[in-house]
PDB file of N, CA and C in Angstrom:
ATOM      1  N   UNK A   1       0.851  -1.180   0.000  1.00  0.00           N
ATOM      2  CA  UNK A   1       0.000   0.000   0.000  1.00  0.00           C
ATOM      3  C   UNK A   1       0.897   1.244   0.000  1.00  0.00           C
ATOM      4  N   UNK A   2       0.755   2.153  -0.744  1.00  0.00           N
ATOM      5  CA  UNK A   2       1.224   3.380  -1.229  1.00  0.00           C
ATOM      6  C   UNK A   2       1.291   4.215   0.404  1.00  0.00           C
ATOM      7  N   UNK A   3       2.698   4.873   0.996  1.00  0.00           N
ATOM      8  CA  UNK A   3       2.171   5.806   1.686  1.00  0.00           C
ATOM      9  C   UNK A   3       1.555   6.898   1.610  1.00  0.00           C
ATOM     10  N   UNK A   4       0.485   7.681   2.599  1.00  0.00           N
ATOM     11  CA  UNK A   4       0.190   8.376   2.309  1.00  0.00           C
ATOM     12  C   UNK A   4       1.162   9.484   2.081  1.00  0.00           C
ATOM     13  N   UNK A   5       0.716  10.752   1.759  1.00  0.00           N
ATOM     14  CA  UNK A   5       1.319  11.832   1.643  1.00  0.00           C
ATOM     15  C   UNK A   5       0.524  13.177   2.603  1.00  0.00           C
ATOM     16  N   UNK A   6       1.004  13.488   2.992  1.00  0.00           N
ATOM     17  CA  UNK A   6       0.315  14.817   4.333  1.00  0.00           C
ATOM     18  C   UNK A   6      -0.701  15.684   3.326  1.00  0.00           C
ATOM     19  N   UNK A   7      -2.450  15.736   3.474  1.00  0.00           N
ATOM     20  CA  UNK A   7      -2.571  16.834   3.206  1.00  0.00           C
ATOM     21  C   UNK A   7      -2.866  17.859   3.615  1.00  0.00           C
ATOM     22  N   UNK A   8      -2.809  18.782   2.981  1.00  0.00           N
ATOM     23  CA  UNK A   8      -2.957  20.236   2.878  1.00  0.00           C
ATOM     24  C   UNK A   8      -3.537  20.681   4.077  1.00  0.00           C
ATOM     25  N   UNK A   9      -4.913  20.355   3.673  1.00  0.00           N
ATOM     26  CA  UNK A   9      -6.373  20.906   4.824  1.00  0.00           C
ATOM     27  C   UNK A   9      -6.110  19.926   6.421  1.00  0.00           C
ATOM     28  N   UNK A  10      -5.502  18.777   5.623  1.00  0.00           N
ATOM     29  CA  UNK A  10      -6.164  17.636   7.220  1.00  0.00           C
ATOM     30  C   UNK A  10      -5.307  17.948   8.133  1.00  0.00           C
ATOM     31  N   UNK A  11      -5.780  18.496   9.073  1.00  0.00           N
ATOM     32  CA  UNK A  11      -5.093  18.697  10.449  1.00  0.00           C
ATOM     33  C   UNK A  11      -4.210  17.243  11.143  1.00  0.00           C
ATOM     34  N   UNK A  12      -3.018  17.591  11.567  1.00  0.00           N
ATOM     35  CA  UNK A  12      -2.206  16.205  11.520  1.00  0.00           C
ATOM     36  C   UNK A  12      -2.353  16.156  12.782  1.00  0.00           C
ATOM     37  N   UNK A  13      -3.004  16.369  13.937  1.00  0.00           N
ATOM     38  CA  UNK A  13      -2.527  16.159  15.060  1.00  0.00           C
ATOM     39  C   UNK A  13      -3.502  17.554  15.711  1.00  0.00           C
ATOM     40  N   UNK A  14      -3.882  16.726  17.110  1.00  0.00           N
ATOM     41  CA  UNK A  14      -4.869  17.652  18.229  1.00  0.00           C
ATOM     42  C   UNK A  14      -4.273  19.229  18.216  1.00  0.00           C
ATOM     43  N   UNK A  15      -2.751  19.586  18.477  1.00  0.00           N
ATOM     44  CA  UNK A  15      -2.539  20.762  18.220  1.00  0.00           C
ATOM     45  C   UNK A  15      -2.233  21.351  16.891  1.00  0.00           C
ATOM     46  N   UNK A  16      -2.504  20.575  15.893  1.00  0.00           N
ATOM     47  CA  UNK A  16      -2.453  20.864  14.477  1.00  0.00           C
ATOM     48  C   UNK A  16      -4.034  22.311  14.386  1.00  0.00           C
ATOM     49  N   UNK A  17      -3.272  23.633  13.700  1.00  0.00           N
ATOM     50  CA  UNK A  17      -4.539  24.629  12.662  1.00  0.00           C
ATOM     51  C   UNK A  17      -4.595  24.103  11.537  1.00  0.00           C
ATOM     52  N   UNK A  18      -5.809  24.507  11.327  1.00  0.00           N
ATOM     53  CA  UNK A  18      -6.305  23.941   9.819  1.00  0.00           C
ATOM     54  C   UNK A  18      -5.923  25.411   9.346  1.00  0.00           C
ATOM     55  N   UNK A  19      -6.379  26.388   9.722  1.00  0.00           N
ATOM     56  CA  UNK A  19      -6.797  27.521   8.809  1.00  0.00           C
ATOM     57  C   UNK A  19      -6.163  29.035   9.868  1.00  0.00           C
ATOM     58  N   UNK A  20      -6.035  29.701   9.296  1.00  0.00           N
ATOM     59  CA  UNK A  20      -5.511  31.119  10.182  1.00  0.00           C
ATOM     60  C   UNK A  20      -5.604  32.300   9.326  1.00  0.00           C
ATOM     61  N   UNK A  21      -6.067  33.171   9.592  1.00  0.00           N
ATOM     62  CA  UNK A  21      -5.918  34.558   8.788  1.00  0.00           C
ATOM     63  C   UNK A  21      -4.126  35.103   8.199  1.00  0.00           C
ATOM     64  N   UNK A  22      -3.883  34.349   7.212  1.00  0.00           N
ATOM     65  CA  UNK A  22      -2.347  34.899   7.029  1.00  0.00           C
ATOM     66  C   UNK A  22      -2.139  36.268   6.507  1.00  0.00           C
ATOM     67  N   UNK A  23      -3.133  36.929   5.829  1.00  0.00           N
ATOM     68  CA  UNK A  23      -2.521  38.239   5.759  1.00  0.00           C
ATOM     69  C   UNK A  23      -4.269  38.936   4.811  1.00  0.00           C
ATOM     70  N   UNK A  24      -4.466  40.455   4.840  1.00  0.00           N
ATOM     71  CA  UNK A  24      -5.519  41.101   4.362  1.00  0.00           C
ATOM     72  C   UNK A  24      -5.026  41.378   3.166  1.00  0.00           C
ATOM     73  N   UNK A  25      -5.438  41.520   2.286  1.00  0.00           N
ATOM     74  CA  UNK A  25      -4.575  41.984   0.625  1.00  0.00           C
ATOM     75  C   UNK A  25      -6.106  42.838   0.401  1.00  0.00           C
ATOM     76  N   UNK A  26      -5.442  43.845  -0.736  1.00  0.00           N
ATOM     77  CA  UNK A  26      -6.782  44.264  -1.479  1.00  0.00           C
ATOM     78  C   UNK A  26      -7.215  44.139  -2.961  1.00  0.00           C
ATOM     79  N   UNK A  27      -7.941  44.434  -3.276  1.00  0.00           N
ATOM     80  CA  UNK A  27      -8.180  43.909  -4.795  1.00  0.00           C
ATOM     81  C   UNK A  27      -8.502  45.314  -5.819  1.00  0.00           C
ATOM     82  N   UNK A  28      -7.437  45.308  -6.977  1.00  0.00           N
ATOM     83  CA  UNK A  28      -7.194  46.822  -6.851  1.00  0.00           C
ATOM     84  C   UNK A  28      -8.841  46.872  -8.065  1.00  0.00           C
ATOM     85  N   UNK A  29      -8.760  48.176  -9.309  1.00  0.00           N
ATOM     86  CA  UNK A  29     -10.059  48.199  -9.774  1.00  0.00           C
ATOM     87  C   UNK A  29      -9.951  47.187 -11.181  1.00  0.00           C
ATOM     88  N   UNK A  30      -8.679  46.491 -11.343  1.00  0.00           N
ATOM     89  CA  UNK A  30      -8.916  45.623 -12.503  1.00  0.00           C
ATOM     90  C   UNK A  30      -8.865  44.430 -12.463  1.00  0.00           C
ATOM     91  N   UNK A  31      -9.013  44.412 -10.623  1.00  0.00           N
ATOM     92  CA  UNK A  31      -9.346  42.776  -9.908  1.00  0.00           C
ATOM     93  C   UNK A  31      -8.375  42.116  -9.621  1.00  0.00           C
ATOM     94  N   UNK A  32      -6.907  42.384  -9.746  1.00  0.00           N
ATOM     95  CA  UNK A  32      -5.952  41.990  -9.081  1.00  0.00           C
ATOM     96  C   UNK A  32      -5.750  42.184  -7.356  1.00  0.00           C
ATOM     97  N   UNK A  33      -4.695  41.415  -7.393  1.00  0.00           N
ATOM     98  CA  UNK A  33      -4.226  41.623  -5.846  1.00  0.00           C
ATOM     99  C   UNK A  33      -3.010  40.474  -6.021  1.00  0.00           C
ATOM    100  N   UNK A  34      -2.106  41.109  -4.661  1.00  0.00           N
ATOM    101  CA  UNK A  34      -0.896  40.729  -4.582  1.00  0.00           C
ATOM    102  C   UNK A  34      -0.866  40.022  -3.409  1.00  0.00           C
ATOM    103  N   UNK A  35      -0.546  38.598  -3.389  1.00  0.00           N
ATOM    104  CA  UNK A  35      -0.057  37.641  -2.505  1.00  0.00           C
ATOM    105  C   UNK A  35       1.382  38.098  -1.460  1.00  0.00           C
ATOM    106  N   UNK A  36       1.253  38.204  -0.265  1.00  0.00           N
ATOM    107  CA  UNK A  36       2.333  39.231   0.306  1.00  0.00           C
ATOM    108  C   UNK A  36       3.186  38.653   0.244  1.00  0.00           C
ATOM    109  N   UNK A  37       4.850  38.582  -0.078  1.00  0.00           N
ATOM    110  CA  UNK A  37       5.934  37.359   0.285  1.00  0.00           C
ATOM    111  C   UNK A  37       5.917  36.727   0.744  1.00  0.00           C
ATOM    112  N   UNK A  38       5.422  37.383   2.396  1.00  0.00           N
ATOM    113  CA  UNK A  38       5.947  35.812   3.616  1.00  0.00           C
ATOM    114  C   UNK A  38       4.814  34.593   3.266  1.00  0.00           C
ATOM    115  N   UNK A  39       3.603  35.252   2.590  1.00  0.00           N
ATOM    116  CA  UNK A  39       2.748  33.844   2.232  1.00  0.00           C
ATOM    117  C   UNK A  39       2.919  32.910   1.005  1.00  0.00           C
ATOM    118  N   UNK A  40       3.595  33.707   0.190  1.00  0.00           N
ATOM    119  CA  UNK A  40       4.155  32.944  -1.236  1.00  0.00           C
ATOM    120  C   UNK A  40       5.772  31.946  -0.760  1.00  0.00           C
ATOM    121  N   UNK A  41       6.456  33.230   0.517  1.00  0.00           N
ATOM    122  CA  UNK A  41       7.300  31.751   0.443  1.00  0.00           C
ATOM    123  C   UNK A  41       7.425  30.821   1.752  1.00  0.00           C
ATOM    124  N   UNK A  42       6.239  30.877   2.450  1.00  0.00           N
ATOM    125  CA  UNK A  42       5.453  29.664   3.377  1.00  0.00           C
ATOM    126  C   UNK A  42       4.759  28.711   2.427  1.00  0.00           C
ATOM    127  N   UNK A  43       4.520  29.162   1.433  1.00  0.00           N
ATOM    128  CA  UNK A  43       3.716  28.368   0.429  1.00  0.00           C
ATOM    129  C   UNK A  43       4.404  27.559  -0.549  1.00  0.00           C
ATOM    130  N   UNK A  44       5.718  28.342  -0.729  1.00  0.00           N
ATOM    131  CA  UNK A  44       7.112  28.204  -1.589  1.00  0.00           C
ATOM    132  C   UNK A  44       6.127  27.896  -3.521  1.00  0.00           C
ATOM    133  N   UNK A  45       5.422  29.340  -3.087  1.00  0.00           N
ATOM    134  CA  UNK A  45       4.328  29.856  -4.562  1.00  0.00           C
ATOM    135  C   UNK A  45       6.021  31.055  -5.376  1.00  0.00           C
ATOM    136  N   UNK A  46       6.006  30.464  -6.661  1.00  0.00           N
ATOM    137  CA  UNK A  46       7.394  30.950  -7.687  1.00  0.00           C
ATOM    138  C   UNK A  46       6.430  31.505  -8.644  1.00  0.00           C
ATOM    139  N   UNK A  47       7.129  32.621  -9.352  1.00  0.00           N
ATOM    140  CA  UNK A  47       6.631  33.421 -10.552  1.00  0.00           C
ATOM    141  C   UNK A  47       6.369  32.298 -11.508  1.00  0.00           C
ATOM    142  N   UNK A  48       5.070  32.117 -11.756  1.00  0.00           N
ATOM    143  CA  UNK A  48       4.418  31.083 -12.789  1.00  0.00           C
ATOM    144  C   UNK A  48       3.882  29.808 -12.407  1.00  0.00           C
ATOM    145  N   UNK A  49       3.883  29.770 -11.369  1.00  0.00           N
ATOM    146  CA  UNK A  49       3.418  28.894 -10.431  1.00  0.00           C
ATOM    147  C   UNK A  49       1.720  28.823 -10.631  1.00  0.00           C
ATOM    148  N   UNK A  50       0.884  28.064 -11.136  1.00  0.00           N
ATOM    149  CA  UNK A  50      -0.164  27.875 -11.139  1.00  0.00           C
ATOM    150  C   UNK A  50      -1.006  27.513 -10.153  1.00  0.00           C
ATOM    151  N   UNK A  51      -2.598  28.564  -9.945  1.00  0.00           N
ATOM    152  CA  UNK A  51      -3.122  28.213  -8.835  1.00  0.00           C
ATOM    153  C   UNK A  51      -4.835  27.876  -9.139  1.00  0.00           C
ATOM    154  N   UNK A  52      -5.325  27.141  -8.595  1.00  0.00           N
ATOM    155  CA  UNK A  52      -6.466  26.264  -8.853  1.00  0.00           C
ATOM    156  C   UNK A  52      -7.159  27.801  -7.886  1.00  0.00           C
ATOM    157  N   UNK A  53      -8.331  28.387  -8.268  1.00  0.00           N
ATOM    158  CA  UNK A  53      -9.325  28.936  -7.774  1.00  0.00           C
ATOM    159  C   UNK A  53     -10.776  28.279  -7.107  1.00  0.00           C
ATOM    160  N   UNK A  54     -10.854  27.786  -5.711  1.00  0.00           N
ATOM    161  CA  UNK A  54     -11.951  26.971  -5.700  1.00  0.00           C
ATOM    162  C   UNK A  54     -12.788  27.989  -4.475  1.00  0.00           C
ATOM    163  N   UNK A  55     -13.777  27.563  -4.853  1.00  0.00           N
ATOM    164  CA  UNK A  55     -14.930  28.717  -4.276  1.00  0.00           C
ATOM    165  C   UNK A  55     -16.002  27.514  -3.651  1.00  0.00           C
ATOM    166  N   UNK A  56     -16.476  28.120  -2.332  1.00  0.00           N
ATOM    167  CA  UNK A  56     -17.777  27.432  -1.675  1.00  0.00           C
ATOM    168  C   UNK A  56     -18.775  28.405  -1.883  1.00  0.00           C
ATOM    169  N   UNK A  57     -19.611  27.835  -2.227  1.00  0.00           N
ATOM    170  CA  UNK A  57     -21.386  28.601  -2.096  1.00  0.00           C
ATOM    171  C   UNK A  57     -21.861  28.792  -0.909  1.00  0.00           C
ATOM    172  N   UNK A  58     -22.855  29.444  -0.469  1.00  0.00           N
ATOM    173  CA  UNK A  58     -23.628  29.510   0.470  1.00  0.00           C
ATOM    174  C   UNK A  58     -24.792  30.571   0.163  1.00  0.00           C
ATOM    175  N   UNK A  59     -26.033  29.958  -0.314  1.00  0.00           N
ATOM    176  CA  UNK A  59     -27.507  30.524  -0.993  1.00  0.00           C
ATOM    177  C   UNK A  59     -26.906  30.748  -2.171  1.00  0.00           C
ATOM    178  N   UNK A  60     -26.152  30.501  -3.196  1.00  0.00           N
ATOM    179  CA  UNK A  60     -26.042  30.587  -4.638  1.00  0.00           C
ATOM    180  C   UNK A  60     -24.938  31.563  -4.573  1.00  0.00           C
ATOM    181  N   UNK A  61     -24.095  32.241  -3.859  1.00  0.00           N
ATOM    182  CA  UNK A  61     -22.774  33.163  -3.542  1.00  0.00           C
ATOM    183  C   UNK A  61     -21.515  32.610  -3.232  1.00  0.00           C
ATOM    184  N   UNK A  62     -20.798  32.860  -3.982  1.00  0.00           N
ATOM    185  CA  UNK A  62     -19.774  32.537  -3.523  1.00  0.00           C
ATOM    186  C   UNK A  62     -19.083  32.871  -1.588  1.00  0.00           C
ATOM    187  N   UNK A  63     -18.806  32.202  -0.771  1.00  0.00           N
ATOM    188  CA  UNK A  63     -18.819  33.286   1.051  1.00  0.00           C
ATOM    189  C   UNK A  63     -17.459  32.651   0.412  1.00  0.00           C
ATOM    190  N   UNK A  64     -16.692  31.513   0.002  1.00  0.00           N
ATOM    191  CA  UNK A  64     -14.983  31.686   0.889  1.00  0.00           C
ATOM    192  C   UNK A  64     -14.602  31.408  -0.577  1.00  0.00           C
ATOM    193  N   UNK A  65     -13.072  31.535  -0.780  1.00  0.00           N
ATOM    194  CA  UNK A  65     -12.604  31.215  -2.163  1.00  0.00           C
ATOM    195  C   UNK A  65     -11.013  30.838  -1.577  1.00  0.00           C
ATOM    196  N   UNK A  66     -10.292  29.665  -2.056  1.00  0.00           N
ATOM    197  CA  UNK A  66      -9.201  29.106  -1.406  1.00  0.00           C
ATOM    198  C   UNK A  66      -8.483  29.160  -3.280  1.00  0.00           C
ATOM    199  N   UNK A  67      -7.145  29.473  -2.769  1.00  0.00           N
ATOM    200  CA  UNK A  67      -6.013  29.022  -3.945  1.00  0.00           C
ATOM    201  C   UNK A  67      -5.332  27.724  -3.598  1.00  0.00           C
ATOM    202  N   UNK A  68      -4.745  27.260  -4.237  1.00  0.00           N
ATOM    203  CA  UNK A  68      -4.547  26.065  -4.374  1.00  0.00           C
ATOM    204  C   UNK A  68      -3.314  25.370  -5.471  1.00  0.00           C
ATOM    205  N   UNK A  69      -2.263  25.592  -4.961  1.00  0.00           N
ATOM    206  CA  UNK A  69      -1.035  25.161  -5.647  1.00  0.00           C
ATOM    207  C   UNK A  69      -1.764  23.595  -7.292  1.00  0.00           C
ATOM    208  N   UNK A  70      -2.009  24.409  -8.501  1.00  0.00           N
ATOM    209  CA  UNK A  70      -2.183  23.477  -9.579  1.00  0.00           C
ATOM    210  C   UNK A  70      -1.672  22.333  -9.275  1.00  0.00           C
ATOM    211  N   UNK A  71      -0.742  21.388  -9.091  1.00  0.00           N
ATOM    212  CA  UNK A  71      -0.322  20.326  -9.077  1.00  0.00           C
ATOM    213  C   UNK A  71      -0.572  19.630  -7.904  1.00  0.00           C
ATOM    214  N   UNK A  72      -0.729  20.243  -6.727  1.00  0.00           N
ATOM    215  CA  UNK A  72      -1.213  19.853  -5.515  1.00  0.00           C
ATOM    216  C   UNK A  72      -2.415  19.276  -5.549  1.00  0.00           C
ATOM    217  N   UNK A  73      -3.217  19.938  -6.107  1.00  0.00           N
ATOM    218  CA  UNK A  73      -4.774  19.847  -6.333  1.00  0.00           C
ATOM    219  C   UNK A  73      -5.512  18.853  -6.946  1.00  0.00           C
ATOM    220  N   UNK A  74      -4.468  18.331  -8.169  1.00  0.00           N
ATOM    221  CA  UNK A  74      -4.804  17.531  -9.480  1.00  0.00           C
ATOM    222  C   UNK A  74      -4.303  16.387  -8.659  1.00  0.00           C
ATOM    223  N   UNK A  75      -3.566  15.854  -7.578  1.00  0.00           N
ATOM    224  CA  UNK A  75      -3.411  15.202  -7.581  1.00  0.00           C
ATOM    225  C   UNK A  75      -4.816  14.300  -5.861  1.00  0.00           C
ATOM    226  N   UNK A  76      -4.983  15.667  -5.228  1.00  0.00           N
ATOM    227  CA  UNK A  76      -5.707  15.463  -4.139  1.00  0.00           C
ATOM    228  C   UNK A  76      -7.256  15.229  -4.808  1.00  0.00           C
ATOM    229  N   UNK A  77      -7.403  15.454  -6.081  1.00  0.00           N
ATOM    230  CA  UNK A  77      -8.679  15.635  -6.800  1.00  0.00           C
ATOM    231  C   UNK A  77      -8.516  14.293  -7.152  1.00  0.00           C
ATOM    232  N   UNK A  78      -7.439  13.523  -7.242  1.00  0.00           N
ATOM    233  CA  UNK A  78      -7.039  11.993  -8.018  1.00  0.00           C
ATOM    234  C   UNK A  78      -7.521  11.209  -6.569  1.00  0.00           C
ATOM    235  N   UNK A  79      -7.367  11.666  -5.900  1.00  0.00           N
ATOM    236  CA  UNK A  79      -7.142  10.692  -4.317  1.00  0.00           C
ATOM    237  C   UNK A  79      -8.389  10.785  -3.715  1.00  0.00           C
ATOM    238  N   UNK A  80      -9.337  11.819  -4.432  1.00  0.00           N
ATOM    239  CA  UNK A  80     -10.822  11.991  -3.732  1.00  0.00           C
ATOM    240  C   UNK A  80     -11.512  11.582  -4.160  1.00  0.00           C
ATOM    241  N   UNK A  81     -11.547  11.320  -5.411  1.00  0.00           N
ATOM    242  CA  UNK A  81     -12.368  10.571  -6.986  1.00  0.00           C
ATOM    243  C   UNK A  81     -12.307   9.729  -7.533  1.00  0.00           C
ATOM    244  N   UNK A  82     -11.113   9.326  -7.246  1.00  0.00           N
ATOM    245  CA  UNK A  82     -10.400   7.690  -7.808  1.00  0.00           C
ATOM    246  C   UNK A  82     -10.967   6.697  -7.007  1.00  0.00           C
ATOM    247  N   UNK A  83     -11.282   6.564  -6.158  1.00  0.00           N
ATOM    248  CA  UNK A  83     -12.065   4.977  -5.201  1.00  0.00           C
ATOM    249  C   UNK A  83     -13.518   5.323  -5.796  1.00  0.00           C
ATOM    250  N   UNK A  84     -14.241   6.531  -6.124  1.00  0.00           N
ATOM    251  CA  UNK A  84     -15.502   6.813  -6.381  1.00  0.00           C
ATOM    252  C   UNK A  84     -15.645   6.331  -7.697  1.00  0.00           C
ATOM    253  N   UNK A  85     -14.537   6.685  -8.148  1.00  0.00           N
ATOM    254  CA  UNK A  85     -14.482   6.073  -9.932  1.00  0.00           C
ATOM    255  C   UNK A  85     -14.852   4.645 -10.088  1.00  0.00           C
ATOM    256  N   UNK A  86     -13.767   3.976  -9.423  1.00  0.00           N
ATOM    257  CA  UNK A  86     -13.617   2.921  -9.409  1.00  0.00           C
ATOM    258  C   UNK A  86     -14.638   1.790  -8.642  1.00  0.00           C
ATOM    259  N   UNK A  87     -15.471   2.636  -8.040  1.00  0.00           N
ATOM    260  CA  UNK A  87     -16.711   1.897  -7.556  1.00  0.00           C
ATOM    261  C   UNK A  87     -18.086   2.364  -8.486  1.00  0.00           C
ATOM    262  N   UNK A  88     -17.813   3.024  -8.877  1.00  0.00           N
ATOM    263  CA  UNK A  88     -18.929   3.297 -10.466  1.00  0.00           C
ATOM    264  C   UNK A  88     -18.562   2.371 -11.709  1.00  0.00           C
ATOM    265  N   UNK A  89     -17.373   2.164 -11.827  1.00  0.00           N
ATOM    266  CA  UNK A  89     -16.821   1.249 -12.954  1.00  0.00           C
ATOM    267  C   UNK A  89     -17.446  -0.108 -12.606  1.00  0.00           C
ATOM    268  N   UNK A  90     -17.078  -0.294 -11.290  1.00  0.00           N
ATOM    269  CA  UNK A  90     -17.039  -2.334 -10.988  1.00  0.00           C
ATOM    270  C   UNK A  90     -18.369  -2.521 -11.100  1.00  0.00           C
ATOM    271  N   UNK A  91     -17.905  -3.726 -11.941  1.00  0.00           N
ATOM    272  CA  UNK A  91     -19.247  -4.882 -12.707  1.00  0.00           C
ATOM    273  C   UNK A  91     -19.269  -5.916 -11.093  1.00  0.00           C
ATOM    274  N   UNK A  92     -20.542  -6.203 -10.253  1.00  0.00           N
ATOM    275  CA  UNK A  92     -20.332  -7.158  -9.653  1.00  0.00           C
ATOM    276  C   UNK A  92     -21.080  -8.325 -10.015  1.00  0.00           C
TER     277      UNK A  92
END
């Protein structure tokens, strides 16, 4: 069996945060905004570094929106969907 690999969100341990306010940014009028350093290199996010945009609803609105390192994502999206797949596929 494959080890796992640590993710992202899952809290590893009773004194493990999931989540913390790392920094306020603003969003200027052509909808940008700038990721502050110390969070790009806690994140170790590089010029061209691709980021997955995922958004929760709440009444048809978007309330939270998370970035998400591209390659990180594609693969946690493989590890969330792949047993679901694979139990839609099987002939019993």
């Amino acid at each position: 069996m494959p080890k796992k690999q640590n993710q992202c969100a899952a809290p590893s341990g009773p004194e493990s945060s999931c989540c913390r306010v790392e920094s306020v940014t603003t969003v200027d009028a052509r909808g940008q905004m700038v990721l502050p350093k110390e969070t790009r290199e806690r994140a170790n996010i590089k010029a061209g570094d691709k980021l997955a945009v995922i958004t929760f609803e709440q009444q048809g609105k978007a309330c939270c929106i998370c970035l998400v390192k591209a390659d990180q994502f594609a693969g946690t999206i493989r590890e969330l969907l792949g047993p679901m797949i694979n139990e839609i596929g099987r002939t019993d």
